[in-house]
Protein backbone atom coordinates (compact mmCIF):
# COMPACT_ATOMS: atom_id res chain seq x y z
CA UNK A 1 -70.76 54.82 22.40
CA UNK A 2 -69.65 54.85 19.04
CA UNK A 3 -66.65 56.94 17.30
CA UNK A 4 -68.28 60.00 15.18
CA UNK A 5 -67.24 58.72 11.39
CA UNK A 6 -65.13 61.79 9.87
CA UNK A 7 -62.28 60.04 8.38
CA UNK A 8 -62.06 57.31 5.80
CA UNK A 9 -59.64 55.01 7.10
CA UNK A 10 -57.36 52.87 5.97
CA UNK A 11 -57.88 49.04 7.53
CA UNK A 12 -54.10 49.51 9.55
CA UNK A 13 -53.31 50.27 12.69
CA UNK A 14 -50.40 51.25 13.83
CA UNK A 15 -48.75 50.02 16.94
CA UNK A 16 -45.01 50.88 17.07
CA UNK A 17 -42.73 53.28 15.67
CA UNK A 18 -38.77 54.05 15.57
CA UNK A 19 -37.22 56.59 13.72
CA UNK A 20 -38.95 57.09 9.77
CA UNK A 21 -40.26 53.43 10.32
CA UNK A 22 -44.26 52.26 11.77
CA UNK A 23 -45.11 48.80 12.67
CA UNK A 24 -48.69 47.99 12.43
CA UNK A 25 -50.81 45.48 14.95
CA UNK A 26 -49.74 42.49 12.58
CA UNK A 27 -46.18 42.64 12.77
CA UNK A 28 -45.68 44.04 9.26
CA UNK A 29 -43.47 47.11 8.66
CA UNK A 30 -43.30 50.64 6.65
CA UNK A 31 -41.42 53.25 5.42
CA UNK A 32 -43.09 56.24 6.81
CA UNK A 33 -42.59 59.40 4.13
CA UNK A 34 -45.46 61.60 5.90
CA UNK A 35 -45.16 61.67 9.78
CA UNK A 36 -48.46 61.77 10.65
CA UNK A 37 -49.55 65.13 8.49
CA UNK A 38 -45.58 66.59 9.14
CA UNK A 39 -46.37 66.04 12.71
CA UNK A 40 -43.01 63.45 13.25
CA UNK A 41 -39.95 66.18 12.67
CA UNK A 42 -37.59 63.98 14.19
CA UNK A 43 -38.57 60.70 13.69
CA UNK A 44 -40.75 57.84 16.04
CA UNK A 45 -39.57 57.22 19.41
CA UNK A 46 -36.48 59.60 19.54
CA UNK A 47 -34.85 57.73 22.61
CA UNK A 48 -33.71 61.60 23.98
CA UNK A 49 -37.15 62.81 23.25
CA UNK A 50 -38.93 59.40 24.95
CA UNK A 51 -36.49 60.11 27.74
CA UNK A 52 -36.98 64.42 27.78
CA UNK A 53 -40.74 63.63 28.09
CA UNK A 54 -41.03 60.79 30.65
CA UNK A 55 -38.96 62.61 33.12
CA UNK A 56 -41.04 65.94 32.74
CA UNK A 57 -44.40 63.88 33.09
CA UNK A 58 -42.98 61.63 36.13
CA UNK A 59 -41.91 65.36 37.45
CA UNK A 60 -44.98 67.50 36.33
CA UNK A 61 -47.39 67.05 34.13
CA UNK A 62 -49.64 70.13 33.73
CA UNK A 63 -50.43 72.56 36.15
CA UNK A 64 -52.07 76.09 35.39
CA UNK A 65 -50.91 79.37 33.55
CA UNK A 66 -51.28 81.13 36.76
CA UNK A 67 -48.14 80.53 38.05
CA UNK A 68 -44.92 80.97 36.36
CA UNK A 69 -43.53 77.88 33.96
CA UNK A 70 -40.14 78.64 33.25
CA UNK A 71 -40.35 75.64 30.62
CA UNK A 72 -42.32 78.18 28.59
CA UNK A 73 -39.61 80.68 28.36
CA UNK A 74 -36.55 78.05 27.57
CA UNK A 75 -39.03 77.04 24.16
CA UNK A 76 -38.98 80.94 23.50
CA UNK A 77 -35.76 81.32 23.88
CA UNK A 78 -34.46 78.25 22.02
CA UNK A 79 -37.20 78.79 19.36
CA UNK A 80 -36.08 82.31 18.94
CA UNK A 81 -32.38 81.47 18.50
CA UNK A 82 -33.27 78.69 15.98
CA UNK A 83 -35.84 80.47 13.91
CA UNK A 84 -34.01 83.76 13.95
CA UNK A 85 -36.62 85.72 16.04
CA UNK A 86 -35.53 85.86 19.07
CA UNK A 87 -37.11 89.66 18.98
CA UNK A 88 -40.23 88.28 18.47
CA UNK A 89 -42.73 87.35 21.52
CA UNK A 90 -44.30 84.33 21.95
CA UNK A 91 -47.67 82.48 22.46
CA UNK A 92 -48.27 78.66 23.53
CA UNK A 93 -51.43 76.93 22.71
CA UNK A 94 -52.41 73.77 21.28
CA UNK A 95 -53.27 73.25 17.43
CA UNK A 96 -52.31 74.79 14.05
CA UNK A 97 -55.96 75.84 14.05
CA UNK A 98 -55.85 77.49 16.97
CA UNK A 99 -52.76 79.51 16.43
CA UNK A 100 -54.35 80.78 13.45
CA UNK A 101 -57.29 81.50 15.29
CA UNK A 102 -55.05 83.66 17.59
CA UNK A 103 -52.97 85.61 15.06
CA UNK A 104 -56.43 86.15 12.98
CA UNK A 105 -57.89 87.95 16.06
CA UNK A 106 -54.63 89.29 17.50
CA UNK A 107 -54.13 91.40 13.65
CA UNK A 108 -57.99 92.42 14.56
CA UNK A 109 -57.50 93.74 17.51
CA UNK A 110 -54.32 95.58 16.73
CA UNK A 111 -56.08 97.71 13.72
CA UNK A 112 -59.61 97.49 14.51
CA UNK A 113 -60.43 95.85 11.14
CA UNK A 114 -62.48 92.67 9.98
CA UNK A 115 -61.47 91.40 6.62
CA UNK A 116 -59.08 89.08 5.71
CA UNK A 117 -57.39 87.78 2.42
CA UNK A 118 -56.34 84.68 1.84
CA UNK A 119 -55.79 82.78 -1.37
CA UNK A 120 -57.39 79.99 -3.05
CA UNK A 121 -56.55 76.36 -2.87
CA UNK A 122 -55.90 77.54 1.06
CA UNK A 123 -56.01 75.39 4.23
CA UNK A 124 -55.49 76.84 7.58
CA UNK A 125 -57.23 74.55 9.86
CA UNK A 126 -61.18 73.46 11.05
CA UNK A 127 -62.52 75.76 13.70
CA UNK A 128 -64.04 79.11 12.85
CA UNK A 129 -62.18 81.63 12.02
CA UNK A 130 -59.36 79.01 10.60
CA UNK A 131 -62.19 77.24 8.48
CA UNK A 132 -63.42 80.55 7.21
CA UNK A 133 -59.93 81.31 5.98
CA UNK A 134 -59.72 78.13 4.48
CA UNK A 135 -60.98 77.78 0.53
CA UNK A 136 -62.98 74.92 0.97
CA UNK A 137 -66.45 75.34 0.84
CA UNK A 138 -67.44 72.31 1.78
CA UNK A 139 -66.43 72.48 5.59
CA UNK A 140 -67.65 76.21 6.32
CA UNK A 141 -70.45 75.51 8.36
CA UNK A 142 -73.01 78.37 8.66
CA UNK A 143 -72.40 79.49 11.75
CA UNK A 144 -68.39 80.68 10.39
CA UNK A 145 -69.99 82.22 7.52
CA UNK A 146 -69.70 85.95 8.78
CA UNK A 147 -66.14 87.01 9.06
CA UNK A 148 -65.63 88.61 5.39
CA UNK A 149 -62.97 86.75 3.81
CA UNK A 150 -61.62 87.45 0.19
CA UNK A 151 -59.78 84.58 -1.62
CA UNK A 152 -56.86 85.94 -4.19
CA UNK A 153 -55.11 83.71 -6.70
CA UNK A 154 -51.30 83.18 -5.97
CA UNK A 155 -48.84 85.53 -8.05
CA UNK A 156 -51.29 88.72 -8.56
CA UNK A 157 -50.23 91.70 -6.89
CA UNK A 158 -52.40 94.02 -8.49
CA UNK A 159 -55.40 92.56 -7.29
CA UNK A 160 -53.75 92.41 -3.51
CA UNK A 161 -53.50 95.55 -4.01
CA UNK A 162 -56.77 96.74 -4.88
CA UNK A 163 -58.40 94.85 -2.57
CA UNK A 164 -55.88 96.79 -0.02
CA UNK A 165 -57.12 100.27 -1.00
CA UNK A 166 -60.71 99.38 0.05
CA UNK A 167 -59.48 100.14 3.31
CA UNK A 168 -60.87 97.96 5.45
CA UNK A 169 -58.63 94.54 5.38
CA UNK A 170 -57.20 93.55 8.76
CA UNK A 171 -54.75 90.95 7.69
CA UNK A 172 -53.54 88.61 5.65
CA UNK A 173 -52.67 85.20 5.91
CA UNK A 174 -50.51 82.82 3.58
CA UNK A 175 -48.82 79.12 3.86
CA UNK A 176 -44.75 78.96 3.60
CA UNK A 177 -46.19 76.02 1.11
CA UNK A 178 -49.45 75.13 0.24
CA UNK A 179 -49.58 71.95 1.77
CA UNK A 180 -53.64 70.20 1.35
CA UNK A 181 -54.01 72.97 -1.57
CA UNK A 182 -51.25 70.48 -3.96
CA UNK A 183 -47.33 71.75 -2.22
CA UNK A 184 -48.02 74.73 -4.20
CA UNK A 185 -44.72 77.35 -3.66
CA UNK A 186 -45.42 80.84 -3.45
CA UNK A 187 -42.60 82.47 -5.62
CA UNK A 188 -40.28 84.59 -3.74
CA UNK A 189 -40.75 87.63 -5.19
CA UNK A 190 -44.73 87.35 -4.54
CA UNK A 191 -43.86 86.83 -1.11
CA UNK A 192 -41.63 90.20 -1.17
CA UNK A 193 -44.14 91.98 -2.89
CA UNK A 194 -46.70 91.22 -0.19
CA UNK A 195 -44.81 92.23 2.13
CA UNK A 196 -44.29 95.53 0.95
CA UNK A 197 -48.08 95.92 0.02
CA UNK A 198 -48.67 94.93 3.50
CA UNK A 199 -46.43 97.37 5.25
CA UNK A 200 -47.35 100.55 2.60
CA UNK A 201 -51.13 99.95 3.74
CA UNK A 202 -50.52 98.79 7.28
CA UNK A 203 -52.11 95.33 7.12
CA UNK A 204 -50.99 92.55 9.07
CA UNK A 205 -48.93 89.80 7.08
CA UNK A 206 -49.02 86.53 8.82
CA UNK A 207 -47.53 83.08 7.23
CA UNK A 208 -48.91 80.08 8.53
CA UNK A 209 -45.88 78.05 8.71
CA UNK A 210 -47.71 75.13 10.40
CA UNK A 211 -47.15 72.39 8.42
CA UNK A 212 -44.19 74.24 6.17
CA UNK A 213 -42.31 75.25 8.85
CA UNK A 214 -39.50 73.98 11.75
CA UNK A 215 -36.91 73.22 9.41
CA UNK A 216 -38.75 70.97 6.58
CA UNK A 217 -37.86 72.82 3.89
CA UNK A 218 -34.17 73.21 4.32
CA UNK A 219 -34.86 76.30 6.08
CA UNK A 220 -36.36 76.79 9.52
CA UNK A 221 -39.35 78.86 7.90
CA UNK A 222 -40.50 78.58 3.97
CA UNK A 223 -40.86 82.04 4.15
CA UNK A 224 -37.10 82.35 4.50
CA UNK A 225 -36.36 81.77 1.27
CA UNK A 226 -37.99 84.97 0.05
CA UNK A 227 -35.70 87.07 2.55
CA UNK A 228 -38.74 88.39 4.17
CA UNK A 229 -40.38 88.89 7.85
CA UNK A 230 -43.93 88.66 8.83
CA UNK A 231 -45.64 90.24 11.34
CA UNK A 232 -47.36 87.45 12.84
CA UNK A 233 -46.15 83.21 11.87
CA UNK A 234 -48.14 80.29 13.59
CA UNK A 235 -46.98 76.95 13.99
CA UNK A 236 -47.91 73.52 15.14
CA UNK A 237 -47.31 69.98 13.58
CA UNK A 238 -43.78 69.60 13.81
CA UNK A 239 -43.06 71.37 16.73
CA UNK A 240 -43.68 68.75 19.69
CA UNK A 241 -43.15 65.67 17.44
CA UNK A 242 -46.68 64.59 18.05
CA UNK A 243 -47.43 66.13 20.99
CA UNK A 244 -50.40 68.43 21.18
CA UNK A 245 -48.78 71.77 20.63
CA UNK A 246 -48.98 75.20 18.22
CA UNK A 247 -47.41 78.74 18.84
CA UNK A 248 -47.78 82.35 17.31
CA UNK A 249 -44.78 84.01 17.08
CA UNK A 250 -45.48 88.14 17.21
CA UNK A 251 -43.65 90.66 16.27
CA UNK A 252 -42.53 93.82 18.61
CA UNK A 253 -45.31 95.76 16.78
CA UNK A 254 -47.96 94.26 18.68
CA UNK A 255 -48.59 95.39 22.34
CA UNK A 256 -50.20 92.18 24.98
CA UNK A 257 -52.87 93.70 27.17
CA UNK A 258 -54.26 91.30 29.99
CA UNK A 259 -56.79 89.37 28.50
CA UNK A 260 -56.42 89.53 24.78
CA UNK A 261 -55.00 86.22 24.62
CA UNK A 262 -55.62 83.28 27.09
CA UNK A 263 -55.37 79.07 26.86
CA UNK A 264 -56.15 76.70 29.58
CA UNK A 265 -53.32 73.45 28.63
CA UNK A 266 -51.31 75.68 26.28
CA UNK A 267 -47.75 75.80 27.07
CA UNK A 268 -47.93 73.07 29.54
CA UNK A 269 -44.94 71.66 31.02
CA UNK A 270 -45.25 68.27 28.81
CA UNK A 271 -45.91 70.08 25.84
CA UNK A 272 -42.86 72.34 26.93
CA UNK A 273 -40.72 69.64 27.30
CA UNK A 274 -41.66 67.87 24.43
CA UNK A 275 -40.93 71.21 22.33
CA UNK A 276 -37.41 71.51 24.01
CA UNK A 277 -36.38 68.05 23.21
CA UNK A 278 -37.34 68.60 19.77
CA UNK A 279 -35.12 71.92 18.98
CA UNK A 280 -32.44 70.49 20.92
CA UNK A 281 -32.49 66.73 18.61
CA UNK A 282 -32.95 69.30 15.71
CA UNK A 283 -29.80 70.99 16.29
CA UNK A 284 -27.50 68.42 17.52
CA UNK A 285 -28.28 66.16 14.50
CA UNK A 286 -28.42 69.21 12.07
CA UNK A 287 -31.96 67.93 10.42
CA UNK A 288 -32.37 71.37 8.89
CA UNK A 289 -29.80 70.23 6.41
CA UNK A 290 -30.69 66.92 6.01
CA UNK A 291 -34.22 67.94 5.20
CA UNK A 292 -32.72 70.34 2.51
CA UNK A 293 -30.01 67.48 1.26
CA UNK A 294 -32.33 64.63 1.12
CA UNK A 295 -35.13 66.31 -0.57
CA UNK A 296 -32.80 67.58 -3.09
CA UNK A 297 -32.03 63.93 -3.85
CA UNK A 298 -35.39 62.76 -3.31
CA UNK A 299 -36.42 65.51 -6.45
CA UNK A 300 -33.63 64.91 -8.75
CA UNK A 301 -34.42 61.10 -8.64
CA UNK A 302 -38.42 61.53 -8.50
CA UNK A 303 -37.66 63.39 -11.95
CA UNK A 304 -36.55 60.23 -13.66
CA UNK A 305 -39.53 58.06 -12.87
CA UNK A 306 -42.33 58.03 -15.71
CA UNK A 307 -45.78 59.02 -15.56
CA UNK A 308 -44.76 62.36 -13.48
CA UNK A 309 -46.36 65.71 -14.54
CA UNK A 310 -44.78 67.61 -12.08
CA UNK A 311 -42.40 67.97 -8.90
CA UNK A 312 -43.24 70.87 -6.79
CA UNK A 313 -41.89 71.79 -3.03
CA UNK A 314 -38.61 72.15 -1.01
CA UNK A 315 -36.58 70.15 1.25
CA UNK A 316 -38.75 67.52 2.65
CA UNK A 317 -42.13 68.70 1.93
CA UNK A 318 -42.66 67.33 -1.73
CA UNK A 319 -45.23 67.05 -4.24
CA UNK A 320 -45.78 64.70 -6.92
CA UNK A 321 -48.45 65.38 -9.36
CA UNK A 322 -49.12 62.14 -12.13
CA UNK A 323 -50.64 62.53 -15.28
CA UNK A 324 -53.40 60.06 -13.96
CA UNK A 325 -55.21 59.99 -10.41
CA UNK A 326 -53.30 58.77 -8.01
CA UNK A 327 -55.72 56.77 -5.72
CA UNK A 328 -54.00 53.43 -7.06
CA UNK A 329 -50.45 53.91 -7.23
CA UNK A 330 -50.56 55.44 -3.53
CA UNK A 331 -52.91 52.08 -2.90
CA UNK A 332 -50.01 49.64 -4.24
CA UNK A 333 -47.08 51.77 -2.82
CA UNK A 334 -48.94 51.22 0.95
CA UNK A 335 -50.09 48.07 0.53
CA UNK A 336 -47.46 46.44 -1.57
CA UNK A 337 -44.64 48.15 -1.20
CA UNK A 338 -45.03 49.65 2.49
CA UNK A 339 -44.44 52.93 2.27
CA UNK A 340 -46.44 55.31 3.64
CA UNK A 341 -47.84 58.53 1.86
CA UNK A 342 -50.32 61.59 2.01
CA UNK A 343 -52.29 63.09 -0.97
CA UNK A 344 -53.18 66.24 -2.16
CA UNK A 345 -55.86 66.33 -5.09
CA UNK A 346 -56.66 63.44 -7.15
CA UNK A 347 -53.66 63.56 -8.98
CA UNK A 348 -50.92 64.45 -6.80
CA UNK A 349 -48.76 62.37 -3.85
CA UNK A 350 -47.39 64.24 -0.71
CA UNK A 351 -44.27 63.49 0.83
CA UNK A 352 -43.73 64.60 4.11
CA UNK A 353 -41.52 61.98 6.23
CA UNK A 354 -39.57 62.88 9.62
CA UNK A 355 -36.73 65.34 9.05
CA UNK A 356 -34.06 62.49 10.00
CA UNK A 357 -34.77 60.55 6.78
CA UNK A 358 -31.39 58.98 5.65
CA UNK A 359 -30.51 59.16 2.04
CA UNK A 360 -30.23 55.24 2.34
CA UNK A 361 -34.08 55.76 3.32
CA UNK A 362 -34.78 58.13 0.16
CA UNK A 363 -33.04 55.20 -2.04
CA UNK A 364 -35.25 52.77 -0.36
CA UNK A 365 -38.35 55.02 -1.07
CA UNK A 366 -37.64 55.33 -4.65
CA UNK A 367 -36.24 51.97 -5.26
CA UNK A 368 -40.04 50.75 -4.27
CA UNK A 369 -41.81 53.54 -6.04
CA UNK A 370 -39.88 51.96 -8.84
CA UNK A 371 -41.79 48.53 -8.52
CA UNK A 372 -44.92 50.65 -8.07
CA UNK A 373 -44.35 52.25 -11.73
């Protein structure tokens, strides 16, 4: 049996990994600015998270959501206290995707509506109703084609709006930060004003702070910024440190009933250990701060460089849009320099490395973006 082909792939494999650095199966090493799509929040091979998960999995690995796992309710609790909503409830399950999937259905149930708005240049994850909120042609398969969707530009109220006094919208969903759509920032006050559209018409707001969220953008949640709170945020990525994890986090406005909501591995005692380890690192080391310190530095000295259109993004999740495509310079910054990056578009570079990037490590990054240029 063969591997179904869905990625391109670079010819590197990597074997090792410590802190913001990879080693691949030849020896050589990197500088890793994207942790594995945001997924590495604080950093390869955390020696307290290494040691947090191989005791839990020589203890218990998985067992079902029959019985109670009191592993679940220390993440709430510690996620709560970190986040700020420790009002909130709750929900374990495995993927971004699928916590969007969740809070898409759980906003349905609670109002008995269908559509959903979401805005262009979106990505909220691969399986149905995710993909269908997602503004990418291209992977909506049939078979997702039939939950109505409407797709708004960023910054226009008004036509929120109108599309709210139709009457019929269930929810709506928005990234913290654009992430595959370019690090595109939703200004503040359109964040406020959906919020208030939302609550005057009783629609369900919910932020998909998946790959914005757990402290990467000097706050715990991008939507923090805009001094707001959503009825419904989903996260994943960063949470477990690569472990297979996501969450919904609801607000008291929403009432469980048996059977809404299920998941066979969600919340499993790995993945609950994992997600402990990970709050606990992020507090001890205070990585919320670092995120917001280094990426200030990282942007400040980013602006210097030539050949930069634009800097767009917060903390450590960064954009950098050239004036030309950037399949190249990426190409000679892996390859030559060894520093690992995402993109977003043809013409833009995405920086997303571990949250306990040093500002020795920024210098180093920019330093061989220099020899790049």
């Amino acid at each position: 049996m063969n591997l179904f082909d869905v990625y391109p792939l670079f010819n590197i494999e990597i074997v090792k990994g410590l802190g913001c650095r990879v080693w691949d199966s030849e020896g050589n090493e990197y500088l890793d600015l994207y942790g594995g799509h945001a997924v590495i929040s604080v950093g390869h091979s955390h020696p307290a998270y290494v040691e947090a998960v191989t005791k839990q999995v020589n203890q218990l690995g998985f067992y079902s959501n029959s019985v109670i796992n009191s592993l679940q309710q220390k993440v709430a609790e510690k996620l709560g206290k970190a986040s700020g909503y420790d009002d909130y409830a709750l929900f374990l399950i495995n993927t971004g995707a699928e916590a969007n999937e969740n809070a898409l259905k759980l906003a349905s149930f609670h109002n008995g509506k269908r559509r959903v708005i979401s805005f262009k240049k979106s990505f909220h994850g691969r399986t149905s109703a995710a993909v269908r909120v997602t503004d990418n042609p291209a992977i909506i398969a049939p078979v997702n084609e039939g939950m109505p969707v409407t797709y708004l530009p960023f910054n226009d109220l008004a036509a929120v709006e109108g599309e709210f006094k139709k009457g019929d919208v269930s929810s709506l969903i928005i990234e913290g930060i654009q992430g595959v759509g370019g690090i595109q920032v939703p200004p503040d006050t359109f964040l406020q004003g959906l919020r208030e559209l939302c609550t005057r018409y009783k629609v369900v707001l919910i932020l998909d702070e998946i790959q914005s969220g757990y402290g990467r953008t000097g706050k715990f949640f991008a939507h923090q910024y805009a001094g707001i709170r959503p009825d419904i945020i989903t996260v994943a990525k960063g949470i477990a440190n690569g472990f297979p994890m996501g969450g919904v986090l609801i607000s008291p406005i929403f009432k469980p009933v048996y059977g809404m909501l299920g998941t066979t591995f969600g919340g499993n005692h790995l993945a609950c250990a994992a997600a402990i380890a990970v709050l606990d690192i992020m507090e001890e080391e205070q990585l919320i701060a670092n995120a917001a310190n280094v990426g200030s530095y990282l942007m400040e000295e980013l602006a210097k460089l030539p050949g930069i259109k634009d800097l767009r993004g917060r903390g450590l999740m960064i954009g950098v849009e050239f004036e030309e495509p950037v399949k190249e310079i990426r190409n000679k910054y892996l390859f030559d320099q060894k520093v690992f990056t995402g993109v977003a578009g043809a013409h833009t570079i995405r920086l997303l490395p571990p949250l306990t990037l040093t500002l020795e490590e920024a210098k180093e990054a920019i330093t061989r973006l220099k020899h790049v240029l």
